[in-house]
C-alpha atoms as a PDB file:
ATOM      1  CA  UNK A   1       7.262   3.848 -40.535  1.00  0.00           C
ATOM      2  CA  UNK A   2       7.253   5.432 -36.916  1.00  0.00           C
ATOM      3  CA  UNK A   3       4.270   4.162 -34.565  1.00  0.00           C
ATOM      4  CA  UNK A   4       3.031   7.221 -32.318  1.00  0.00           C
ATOM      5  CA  UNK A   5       0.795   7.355 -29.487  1.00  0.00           C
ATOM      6  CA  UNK A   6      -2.097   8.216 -29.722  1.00  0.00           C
ATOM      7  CA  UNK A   7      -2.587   9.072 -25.976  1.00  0.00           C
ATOM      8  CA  UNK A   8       0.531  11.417 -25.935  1.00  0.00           C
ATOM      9  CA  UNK A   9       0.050  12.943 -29.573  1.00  0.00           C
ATOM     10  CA  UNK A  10      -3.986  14.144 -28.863  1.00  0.00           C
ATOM     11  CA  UNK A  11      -3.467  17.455 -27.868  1.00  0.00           C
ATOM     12  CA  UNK A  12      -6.509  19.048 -28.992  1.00  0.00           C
ATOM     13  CA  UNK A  13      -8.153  16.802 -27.170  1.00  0.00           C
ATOM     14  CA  UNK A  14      -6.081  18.709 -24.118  1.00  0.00           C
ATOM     15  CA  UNK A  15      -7.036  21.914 -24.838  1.00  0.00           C
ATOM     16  CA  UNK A  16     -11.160  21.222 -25.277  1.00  0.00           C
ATOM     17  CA  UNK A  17     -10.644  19.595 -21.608  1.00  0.00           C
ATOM     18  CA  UNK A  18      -8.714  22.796 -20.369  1.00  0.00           C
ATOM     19  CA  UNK A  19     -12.427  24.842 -21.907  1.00  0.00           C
ATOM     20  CA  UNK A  20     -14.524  22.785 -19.764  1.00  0.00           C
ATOM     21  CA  UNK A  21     -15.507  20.530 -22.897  1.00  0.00           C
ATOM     22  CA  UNK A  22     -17.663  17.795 -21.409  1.00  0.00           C
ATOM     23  CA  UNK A  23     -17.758  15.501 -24.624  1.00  0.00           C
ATOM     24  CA  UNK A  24     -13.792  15.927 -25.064  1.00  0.00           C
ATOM     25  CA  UNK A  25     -13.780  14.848 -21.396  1.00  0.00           C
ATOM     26  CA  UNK A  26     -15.375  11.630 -22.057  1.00  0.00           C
ATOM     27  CA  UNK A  27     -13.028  11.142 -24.948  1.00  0.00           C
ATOM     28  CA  UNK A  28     -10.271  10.629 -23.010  1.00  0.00           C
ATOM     29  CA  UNK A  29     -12.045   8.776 -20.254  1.00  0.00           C
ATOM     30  CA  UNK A  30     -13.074   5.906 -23.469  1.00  0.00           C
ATOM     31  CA  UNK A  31      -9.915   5.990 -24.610  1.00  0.00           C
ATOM     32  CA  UNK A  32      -7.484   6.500 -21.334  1.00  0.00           C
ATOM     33  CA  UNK A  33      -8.825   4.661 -18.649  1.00  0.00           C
ATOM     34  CA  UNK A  34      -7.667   1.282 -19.200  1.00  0.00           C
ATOM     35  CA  UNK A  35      -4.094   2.242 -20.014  1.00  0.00           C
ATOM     36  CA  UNK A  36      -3.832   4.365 -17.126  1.00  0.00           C
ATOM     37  CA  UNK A  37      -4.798   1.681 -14.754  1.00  0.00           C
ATOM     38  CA  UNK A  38      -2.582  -0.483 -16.362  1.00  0.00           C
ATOM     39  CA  UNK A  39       0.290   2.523 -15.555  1.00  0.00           C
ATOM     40  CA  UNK A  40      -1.009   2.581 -12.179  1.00  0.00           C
ATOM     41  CA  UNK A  41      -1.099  -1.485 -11.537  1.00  0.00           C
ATOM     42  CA  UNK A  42       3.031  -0.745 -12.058  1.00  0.00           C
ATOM     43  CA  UNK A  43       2.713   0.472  -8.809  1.00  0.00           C
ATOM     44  CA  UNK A  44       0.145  -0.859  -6.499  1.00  0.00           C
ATOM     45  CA  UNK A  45      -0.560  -4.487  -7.827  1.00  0.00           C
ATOM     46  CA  UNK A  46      -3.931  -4.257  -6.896  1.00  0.00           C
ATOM     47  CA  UNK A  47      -6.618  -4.166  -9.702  1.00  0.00           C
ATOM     48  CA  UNK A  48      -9.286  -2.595  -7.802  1.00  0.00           C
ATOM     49  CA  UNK A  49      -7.357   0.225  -6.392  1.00  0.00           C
ATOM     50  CA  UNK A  50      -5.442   1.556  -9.538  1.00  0.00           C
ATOM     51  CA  UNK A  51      -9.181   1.604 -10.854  1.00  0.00           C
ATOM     52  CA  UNK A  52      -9.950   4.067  -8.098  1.00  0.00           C
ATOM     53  CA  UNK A  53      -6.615   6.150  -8.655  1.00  0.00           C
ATOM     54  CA  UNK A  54      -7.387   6.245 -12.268  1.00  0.00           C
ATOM     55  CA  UNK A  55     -11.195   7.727 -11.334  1.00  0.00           C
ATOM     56  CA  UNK A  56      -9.914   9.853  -8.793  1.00  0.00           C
ATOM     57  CA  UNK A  57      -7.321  11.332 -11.242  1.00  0.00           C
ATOM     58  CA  UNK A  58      -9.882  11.972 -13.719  1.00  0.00           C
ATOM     59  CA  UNK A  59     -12.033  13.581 -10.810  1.00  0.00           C
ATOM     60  CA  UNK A  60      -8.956  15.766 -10.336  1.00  0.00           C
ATOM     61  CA  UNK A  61      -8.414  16.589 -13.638  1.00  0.00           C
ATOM     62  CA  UNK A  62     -12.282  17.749 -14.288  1.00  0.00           C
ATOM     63  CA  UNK A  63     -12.387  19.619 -10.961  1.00  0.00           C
ATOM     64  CA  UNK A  64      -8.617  21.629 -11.842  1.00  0.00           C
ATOM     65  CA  UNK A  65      -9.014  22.253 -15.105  1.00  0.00           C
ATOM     66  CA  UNK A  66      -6.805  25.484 -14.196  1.00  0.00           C
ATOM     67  CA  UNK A  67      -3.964  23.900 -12.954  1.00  0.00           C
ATOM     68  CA  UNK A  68      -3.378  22.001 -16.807  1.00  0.00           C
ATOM     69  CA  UNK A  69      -0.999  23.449 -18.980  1.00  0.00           C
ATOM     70  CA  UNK A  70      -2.313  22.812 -22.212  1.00  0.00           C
ATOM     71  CA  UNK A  71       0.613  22.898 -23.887  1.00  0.00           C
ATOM     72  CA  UNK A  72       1.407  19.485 -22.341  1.00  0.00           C
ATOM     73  CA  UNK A  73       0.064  16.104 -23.989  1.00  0.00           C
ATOM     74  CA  UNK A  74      -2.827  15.381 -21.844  1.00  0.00           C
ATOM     75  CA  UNK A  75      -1.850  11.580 -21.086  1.00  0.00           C
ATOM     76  CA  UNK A  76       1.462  12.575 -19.904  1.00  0.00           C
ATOM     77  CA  UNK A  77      -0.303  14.548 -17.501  1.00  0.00           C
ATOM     78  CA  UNK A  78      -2.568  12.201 -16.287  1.00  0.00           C
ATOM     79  CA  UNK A  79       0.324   9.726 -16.168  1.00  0.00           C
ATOM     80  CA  UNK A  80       2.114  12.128 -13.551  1.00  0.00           C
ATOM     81  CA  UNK A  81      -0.989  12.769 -11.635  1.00  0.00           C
ATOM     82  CA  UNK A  82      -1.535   9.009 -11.364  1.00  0.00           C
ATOM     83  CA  UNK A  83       1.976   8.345 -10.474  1.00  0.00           C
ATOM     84  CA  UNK A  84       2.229  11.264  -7.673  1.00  0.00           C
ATOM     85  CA  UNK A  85      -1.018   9.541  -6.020  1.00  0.00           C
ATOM     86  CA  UNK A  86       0.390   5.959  -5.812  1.00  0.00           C
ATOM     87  CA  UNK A  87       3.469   7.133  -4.290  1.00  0.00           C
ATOM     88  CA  UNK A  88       1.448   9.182  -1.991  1.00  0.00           C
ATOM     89  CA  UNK A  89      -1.287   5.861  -1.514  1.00  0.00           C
ATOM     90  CA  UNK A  90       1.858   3.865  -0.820  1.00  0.00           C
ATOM     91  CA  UNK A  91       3.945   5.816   1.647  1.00  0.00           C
ATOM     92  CA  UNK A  92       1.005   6.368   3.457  1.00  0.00           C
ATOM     93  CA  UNK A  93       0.558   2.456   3.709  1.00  0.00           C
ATOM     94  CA  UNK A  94       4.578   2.246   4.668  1.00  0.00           C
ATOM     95  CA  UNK A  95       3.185   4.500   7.713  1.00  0.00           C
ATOM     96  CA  UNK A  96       0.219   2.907   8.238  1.00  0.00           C
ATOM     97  CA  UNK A  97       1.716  -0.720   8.773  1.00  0.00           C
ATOM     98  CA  UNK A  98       4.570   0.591  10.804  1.00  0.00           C
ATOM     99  CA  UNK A  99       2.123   1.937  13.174  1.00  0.00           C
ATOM    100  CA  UNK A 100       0.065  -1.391  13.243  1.00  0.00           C
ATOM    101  CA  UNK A 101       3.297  -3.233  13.879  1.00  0.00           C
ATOM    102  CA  UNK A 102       4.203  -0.888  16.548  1.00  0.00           C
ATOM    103  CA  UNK A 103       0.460  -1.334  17.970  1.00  0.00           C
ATOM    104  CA  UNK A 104       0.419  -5.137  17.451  1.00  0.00           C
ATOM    105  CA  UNK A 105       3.630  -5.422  19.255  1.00  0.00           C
ATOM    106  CA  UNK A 106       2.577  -3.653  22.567  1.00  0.00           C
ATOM    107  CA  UNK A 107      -0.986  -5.598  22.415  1.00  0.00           C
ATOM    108  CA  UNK A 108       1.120  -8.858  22.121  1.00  0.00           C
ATOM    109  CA  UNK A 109       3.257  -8.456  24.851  1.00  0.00           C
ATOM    110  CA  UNK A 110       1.856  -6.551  27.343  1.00  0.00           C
ATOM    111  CA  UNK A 111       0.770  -6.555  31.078  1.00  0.00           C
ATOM    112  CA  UNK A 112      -3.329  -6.421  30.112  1.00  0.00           C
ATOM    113  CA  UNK A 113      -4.009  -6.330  34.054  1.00  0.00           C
ATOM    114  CA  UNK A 114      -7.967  -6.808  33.644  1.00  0.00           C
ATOM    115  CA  UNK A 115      -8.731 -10.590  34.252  1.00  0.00           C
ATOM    116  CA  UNK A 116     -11.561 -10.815  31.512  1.00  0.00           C
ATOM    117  CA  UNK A 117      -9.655  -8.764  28.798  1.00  0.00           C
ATOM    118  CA  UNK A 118      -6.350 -10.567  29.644  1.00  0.00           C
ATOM    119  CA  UNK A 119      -7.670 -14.402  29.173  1.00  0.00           C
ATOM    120  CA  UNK A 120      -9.770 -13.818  26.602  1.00  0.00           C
ATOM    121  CA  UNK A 121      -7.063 -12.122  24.576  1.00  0.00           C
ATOM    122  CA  UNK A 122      -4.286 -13.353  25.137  1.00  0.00           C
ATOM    123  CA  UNK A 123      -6.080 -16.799  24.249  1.00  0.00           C
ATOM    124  CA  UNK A 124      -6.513 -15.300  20.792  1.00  0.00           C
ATOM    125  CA  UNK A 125      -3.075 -14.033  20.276  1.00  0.00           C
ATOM    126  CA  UNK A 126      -1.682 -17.238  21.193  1.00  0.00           C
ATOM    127  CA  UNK A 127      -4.010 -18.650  18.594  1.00  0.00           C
ATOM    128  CA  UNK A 128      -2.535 -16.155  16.257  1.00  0.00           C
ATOM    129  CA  UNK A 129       1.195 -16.767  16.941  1.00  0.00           C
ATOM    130  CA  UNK A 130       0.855 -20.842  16.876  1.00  0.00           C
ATOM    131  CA  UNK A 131       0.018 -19.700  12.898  1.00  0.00           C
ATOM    132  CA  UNK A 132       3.552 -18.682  12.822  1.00  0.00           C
ATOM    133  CA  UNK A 133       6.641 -21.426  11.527  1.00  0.00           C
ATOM    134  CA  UNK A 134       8.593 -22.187  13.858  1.00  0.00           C
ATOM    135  CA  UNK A 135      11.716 -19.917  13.055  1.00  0.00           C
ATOM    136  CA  UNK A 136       9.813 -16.857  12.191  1.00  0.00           C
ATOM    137  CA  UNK A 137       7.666 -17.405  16.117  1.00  0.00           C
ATOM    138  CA  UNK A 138      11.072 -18.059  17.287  1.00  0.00           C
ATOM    139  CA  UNK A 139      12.325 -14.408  15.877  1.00  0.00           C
ATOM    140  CA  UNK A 140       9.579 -12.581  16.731  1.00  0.00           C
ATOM    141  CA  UNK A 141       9.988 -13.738  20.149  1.00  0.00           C
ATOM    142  CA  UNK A 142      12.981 -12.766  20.877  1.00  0.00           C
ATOM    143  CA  UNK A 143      12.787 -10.230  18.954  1.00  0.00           C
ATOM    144  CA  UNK A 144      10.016  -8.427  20.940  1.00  0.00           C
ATOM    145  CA  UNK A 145       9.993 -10.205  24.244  1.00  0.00           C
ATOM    146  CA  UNK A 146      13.532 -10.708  24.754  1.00  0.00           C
ATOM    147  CA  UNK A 147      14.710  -7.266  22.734  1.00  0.00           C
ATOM    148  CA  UNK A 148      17.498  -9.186  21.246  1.00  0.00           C
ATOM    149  CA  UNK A 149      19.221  -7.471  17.964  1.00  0.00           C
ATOM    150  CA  UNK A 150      19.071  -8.986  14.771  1.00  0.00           C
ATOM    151  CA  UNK A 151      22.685  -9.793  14.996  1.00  0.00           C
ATOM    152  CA  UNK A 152      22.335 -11.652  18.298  1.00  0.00           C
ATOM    153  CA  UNK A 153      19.357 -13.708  16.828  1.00  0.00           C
ATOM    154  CA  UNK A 154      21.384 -14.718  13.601  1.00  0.00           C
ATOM    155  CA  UNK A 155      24.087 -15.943  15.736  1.00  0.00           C
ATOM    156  CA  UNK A 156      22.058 -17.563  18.236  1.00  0.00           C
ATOM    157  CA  UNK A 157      20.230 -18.988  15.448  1.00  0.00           C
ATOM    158  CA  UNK A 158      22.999 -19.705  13.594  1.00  0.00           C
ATOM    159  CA  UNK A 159      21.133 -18.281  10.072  1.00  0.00           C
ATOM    160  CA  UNK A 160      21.975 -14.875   8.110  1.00  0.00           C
ATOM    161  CA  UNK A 161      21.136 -11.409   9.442  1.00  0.00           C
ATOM    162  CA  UNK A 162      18.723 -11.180   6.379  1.00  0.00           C
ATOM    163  CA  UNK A 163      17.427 -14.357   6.907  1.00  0.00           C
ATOM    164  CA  UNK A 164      16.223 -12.911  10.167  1.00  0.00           C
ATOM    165  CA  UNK A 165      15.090  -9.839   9.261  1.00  0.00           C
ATOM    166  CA  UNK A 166      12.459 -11.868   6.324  1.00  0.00           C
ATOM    167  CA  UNK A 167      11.476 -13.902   9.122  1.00  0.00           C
ATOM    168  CA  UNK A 168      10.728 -11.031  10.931  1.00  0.00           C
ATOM    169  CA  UNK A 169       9.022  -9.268   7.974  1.00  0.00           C
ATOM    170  CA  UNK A 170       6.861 -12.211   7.295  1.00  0.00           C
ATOM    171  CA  UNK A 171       5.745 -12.747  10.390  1.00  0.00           C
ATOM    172  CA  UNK A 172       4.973  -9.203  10.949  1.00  0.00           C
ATOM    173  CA  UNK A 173       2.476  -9.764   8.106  1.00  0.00           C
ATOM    174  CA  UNK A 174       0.791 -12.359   9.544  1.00  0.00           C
ATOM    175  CA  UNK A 175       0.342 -11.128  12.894  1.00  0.00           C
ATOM    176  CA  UNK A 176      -0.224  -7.485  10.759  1.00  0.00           C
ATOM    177  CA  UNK A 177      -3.397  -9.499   8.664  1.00  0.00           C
ATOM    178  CA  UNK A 178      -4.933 -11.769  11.336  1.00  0.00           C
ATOM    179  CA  UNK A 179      -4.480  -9.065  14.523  1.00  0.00           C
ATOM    180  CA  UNK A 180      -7.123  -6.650  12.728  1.00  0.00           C
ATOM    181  CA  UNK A 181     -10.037  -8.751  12.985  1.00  0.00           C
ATOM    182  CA  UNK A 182      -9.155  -8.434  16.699  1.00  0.00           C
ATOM    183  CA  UNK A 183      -7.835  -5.113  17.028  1.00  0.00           C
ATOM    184  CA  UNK A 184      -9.844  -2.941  14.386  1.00  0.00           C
ATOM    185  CA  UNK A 185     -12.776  -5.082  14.362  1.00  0.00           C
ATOM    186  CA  UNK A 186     -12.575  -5.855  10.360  1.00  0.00           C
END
């Protein structure tokens, strides 16, 4: 005996959406929500957020009924709509924390020439960057400060290339998750 989906065989269920059918709509929302924000968990590993790409796939679903081909299993096309915004949600993080890095780096180690603004935070970076371990202060240092290569740091260090580079990473993060209380006033 074959097992089917239920999700991917409902059809009909496709086409009352596609005629505006409000009680069809609510169908799928019982029935689909939880295994779409399981699909979208895949992704994100953050309950709370593939909860709000499942209800902001179902907003776009309701609010483009036009743009559903009814001929496709309803499910599937939630799946792809789900799957198209958690790519999009995570690039736009990948962008988002390069920028941060970028902007933590040049608060970290620059010439802040106002006496007030200077003390004050450099005292709390230096608070931030005695958080580090050792090696991973050690790379970020000369890293940023001294503008050495990775290459020249896993030699100097005497450690592997990648071994840098997740020091780097890791420290990043830290300096990424404790900088924007300061920074963006979290």
């Amino acid at each position: 005996m074959t097992k089917t989906n239920p999700f991917k065989a409902n059809n009909k269920l496709g086409l009352q959406i596609k005629n505006r059918d409000l009680k069809a709509f609510h169908e799928l929302y019982k029935t689909c929500f939880l295994p779409l924000q399981h699909y979208a968990m895949r992704y994100l590993y953050d309950w709370k957020e593939a909860e709000d790409m499942v209800q902001d796939a179902f907003l776009s679903l309701w609010t483009n009924t036009d743009r559903y081909n009814a001929n496709q299993p309803i499910f599937n096309y939630m799946v792809g709509i789900i799957r198209n915004n958690c790519l999009l949600y995570l690039r736009n993080l990948k962008i988002q924390d390069k920028h941060q890095d970028k902007l933590i780096e040049t608060i970290l180690f620059s010439n802040i020439q106002e006496p007030e603004i200077d003390e004050d935070m450099h005292k709390r970076l230096q608070q931030i960057l005695d958080l580090l371990p050792e090696k991973q202060r050690e790379v970020v240092m000369q890293h940023i400060i001294e503008k050495k290569k990775i290459k020249e740091i896993a030699l100097q260090m005497n450690i592997a290339e990648t071994t840098v580079k997740t020091h780097f990473k890791r420290a990043m993060t830290i300096l990424r998750n404790n900088l924007k209380f300061i920074l963006f006033a979290i």
